[in-house]
N, C-alpha and C. Protein backbone atom coordinates (compact mmCIF):
# COMPACT_ATOMS: atom_id res chain seq x y z
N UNK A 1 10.70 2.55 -8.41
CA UNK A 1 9.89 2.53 -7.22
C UNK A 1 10.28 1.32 -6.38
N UNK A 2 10.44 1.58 -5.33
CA UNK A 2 10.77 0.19 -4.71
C UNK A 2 9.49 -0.58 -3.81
N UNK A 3 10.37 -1.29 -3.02
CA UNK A 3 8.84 -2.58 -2.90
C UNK A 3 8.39 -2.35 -1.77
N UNK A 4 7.45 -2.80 -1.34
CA UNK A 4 6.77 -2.49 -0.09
C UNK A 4 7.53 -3.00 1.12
N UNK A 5 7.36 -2.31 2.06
CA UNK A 5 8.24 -2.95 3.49
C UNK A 5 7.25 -3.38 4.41
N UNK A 6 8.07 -4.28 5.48
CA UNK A 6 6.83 -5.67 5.65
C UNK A 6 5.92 -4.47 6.73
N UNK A 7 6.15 -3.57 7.61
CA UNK A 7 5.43 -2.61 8.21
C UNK A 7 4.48 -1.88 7.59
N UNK A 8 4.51 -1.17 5.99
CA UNK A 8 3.40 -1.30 5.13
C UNK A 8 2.34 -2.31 4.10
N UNK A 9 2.88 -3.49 4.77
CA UNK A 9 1.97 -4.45 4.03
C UNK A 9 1.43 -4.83 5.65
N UNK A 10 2.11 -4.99 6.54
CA UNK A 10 0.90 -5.20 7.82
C UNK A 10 0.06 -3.60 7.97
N UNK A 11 0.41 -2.78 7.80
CA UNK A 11 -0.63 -1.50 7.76
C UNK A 11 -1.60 -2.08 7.09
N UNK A 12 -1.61 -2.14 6.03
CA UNK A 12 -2.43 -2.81 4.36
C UNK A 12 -3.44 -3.75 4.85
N UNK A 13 -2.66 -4.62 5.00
CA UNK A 13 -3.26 -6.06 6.11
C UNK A 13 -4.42 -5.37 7.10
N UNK A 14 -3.92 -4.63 8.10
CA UNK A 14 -4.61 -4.26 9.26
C UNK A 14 -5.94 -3.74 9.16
N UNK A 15 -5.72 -2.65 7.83
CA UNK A 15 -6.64 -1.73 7.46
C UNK A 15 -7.62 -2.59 6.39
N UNK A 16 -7.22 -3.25 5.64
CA UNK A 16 -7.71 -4.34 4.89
C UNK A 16 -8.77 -5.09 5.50
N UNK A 17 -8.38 -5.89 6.74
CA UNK A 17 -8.91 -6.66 7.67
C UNK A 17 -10.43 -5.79 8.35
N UNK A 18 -9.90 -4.36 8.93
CA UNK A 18 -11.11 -3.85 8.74
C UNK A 18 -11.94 -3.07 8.27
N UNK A 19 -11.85 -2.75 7.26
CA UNK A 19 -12.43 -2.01 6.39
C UNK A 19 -12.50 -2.91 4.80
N UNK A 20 -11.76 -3.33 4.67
CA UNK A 20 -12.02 -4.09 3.14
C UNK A 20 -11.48 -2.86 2.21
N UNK A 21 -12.68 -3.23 1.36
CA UNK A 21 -12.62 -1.85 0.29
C UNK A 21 -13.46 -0.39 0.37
N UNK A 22 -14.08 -0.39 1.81
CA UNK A 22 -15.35 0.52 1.78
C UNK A 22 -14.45 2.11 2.35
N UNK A 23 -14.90 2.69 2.05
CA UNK A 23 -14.74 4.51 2.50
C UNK A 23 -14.31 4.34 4.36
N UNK A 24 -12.92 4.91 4.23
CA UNK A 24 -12.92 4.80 6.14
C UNK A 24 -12.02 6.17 5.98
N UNK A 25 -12.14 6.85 7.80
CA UNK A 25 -11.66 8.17 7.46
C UNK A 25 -10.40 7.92 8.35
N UNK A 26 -9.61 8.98 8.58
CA UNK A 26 -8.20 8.88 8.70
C UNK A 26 -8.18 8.42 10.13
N UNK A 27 -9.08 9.44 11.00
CA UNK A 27 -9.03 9.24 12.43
C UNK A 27 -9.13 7.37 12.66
N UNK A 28 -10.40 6.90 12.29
CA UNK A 28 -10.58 5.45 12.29
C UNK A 28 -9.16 4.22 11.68
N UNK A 29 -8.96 4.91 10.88
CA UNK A 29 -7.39 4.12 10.74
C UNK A 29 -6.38 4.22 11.97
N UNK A 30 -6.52 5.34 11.91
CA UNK A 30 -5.42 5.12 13.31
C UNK A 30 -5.90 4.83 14.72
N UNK A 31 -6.92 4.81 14.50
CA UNK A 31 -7.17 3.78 15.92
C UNK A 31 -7.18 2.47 15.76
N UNK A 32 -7.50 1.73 14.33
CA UNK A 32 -7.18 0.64 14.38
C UNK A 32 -5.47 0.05 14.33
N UNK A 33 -4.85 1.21 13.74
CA UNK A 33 -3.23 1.00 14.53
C UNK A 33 -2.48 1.26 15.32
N UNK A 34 -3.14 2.12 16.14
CA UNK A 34 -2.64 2.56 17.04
C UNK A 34 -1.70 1.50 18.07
N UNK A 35 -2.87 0.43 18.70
CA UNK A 35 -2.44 -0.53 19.28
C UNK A 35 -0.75 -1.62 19.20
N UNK A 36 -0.08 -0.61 17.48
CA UNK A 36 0.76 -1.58 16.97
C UNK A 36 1.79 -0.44 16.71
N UNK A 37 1.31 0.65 16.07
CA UNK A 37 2.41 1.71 15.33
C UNK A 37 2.02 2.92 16.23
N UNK A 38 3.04 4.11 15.92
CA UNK A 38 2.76 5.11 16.46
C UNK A 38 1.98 6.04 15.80
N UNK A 39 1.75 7.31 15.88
CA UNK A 39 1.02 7.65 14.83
C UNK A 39 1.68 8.37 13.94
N UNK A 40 3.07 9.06 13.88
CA UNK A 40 4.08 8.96 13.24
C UNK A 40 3.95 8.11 12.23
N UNK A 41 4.30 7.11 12.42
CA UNK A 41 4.84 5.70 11.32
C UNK A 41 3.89 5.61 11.01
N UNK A 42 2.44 5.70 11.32
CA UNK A 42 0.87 5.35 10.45
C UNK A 42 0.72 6.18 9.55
N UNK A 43 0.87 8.15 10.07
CA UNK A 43 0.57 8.76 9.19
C UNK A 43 1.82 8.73 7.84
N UNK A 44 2.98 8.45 8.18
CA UNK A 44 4.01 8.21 6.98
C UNK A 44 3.44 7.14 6.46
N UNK A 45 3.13 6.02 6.57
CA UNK A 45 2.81 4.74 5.69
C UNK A 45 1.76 5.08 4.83
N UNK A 46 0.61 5.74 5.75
CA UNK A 46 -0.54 5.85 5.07
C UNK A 46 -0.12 6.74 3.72
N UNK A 47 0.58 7.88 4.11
CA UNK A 47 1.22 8.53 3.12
C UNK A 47 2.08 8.64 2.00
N UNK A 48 2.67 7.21 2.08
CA UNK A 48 3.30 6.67 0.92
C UNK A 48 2.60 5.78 0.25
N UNK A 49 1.99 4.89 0.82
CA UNK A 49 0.82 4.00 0.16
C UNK A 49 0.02 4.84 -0.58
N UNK A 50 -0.21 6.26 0.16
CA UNK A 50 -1.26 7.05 -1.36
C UNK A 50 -0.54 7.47 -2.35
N UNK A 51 1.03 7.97 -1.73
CA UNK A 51 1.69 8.41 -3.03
C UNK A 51 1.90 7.15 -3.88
N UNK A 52 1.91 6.03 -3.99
CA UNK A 52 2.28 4.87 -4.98
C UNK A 52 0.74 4.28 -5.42
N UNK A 53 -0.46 4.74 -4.84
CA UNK A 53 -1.58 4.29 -5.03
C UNK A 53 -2.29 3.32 -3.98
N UNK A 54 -1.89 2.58 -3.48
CA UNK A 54 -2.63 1.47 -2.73
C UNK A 54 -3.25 1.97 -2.24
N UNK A 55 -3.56 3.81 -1.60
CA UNK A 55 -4.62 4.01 -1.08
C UNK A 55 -4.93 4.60 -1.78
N UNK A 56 -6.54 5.16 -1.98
CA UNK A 56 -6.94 6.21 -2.96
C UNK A 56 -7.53 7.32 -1.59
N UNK A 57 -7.37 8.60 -1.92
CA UNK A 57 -7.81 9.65 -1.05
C UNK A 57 -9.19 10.04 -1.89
N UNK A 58 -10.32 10.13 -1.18
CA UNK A 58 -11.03 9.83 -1.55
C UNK A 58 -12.01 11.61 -1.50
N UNK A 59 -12.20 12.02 0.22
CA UNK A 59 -12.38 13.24 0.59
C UNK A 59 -10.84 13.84 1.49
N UNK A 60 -11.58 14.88 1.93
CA UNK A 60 -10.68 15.09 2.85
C UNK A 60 -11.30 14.50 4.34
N UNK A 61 -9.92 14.05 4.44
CA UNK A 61 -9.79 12.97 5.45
C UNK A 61 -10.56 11.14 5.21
N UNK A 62 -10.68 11.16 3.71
CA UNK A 62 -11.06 9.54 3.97
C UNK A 62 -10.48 9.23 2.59
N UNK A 63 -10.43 8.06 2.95
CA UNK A 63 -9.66 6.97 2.21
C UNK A 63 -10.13 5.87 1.79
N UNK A 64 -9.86 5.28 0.59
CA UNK A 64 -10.30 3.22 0.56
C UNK A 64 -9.40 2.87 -0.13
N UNK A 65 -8.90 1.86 0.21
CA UNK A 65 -7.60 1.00 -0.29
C UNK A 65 -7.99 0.50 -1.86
N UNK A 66 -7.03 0.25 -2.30
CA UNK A 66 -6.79 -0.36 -3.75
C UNK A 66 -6.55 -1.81 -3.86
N UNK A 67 -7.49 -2.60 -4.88
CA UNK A 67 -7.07 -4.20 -4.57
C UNK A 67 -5.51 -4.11 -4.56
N UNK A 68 -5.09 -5.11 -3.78
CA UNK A 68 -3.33 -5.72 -3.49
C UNK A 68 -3.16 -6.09 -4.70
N UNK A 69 -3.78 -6.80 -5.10
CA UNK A 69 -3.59 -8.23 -6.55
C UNK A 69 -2.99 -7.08 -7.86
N UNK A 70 -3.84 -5.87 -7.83
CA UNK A 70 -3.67 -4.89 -9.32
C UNK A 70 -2.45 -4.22 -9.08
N UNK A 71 -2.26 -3.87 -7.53
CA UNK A 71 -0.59 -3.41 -7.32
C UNK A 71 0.50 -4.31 -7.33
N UNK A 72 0.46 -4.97 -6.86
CA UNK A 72 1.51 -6.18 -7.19
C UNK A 72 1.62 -6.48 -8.63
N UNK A 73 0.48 -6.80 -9.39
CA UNK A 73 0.01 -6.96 -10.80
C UNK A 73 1.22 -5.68 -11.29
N UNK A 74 0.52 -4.50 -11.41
CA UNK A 74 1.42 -3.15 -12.08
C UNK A 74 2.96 -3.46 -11.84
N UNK A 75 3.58 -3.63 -10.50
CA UNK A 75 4.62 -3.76 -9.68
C UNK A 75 5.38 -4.55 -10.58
N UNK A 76 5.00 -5.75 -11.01
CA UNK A 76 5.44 -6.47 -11.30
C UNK A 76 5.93 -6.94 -12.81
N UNK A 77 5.24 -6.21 -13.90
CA UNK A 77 5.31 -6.23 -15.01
C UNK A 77 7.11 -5.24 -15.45
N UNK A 78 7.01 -4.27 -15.09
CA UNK A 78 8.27 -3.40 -15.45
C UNK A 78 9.25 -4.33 -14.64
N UNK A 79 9.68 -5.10 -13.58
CA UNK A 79 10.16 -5.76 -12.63
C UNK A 79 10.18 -7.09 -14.22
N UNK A 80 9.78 -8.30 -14.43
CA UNK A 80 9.42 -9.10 -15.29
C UNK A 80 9.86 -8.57 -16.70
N UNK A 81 9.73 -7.33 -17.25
CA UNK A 81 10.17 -7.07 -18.23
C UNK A 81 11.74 -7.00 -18.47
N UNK A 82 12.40 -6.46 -17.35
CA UNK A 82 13.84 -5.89 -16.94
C UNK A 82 14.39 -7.05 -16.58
N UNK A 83 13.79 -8.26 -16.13
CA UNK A 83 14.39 -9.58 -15.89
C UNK A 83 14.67 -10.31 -17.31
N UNK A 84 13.21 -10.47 -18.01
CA UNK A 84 13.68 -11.38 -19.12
C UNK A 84 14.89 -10.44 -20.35
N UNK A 85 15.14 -8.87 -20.18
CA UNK A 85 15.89 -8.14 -21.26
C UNK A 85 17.46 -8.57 -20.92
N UNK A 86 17.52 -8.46 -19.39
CA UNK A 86 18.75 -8.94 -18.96
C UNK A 86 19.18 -10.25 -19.18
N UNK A 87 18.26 -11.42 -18.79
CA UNK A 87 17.71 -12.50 -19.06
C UNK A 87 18.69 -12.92 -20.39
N UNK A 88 18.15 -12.34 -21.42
CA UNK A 88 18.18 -12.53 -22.97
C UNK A 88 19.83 -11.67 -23.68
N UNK A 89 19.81 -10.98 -22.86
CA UNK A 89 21.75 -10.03 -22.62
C UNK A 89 22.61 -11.05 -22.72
N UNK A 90 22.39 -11.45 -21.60
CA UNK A 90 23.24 -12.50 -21.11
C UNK A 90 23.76 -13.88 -21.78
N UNK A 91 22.17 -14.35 -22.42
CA UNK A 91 23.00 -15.69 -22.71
C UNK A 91 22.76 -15.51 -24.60
């Protein structure tokens, strides 16, 4: 899986900023990005962020984000594991 790109961590950010963690529906997201992305690139972001988790789909048409800290957290362990095996290869 690869890593987030800095246009879906300012989505993240954006949506983060207003909504937090509470229930928001799709239309309301994209008006809060509108001002920045098109709605193209919102509805793709939004759409990969659910396929990897950071968002959870909740109904149809609403959503609430996933703490950052537990994705990065997950992200990062298989990433950390594959470092120290190589790590330990090597010398």
């Amino acid at each position: 899986m690869r890593w987030l790109k800095k246009r879906e961590i300012v989505i993240y950010f954006l949506l983060y900023r207003k909504f937090g963690y509470d229930v928001f529906n799709l239309g309301e997201a994209l008006d809060v990005l509108k001002p920045f992305f098109s709605k193209k690139v919102s509805l793709s972001a939004i759409k990969y962020m659910q396929k990897i988790g950071l968002i959870n789909k909740i109904d149809f048409l609403e959503y609430r984000l996933s703490n950052f800290d537990e994705y990065i957290y997950l992200m990062s362990i298989d990433y950390l594991k594959r470092r120290a095996t190589l790590r330990h290869k090597i010398q």
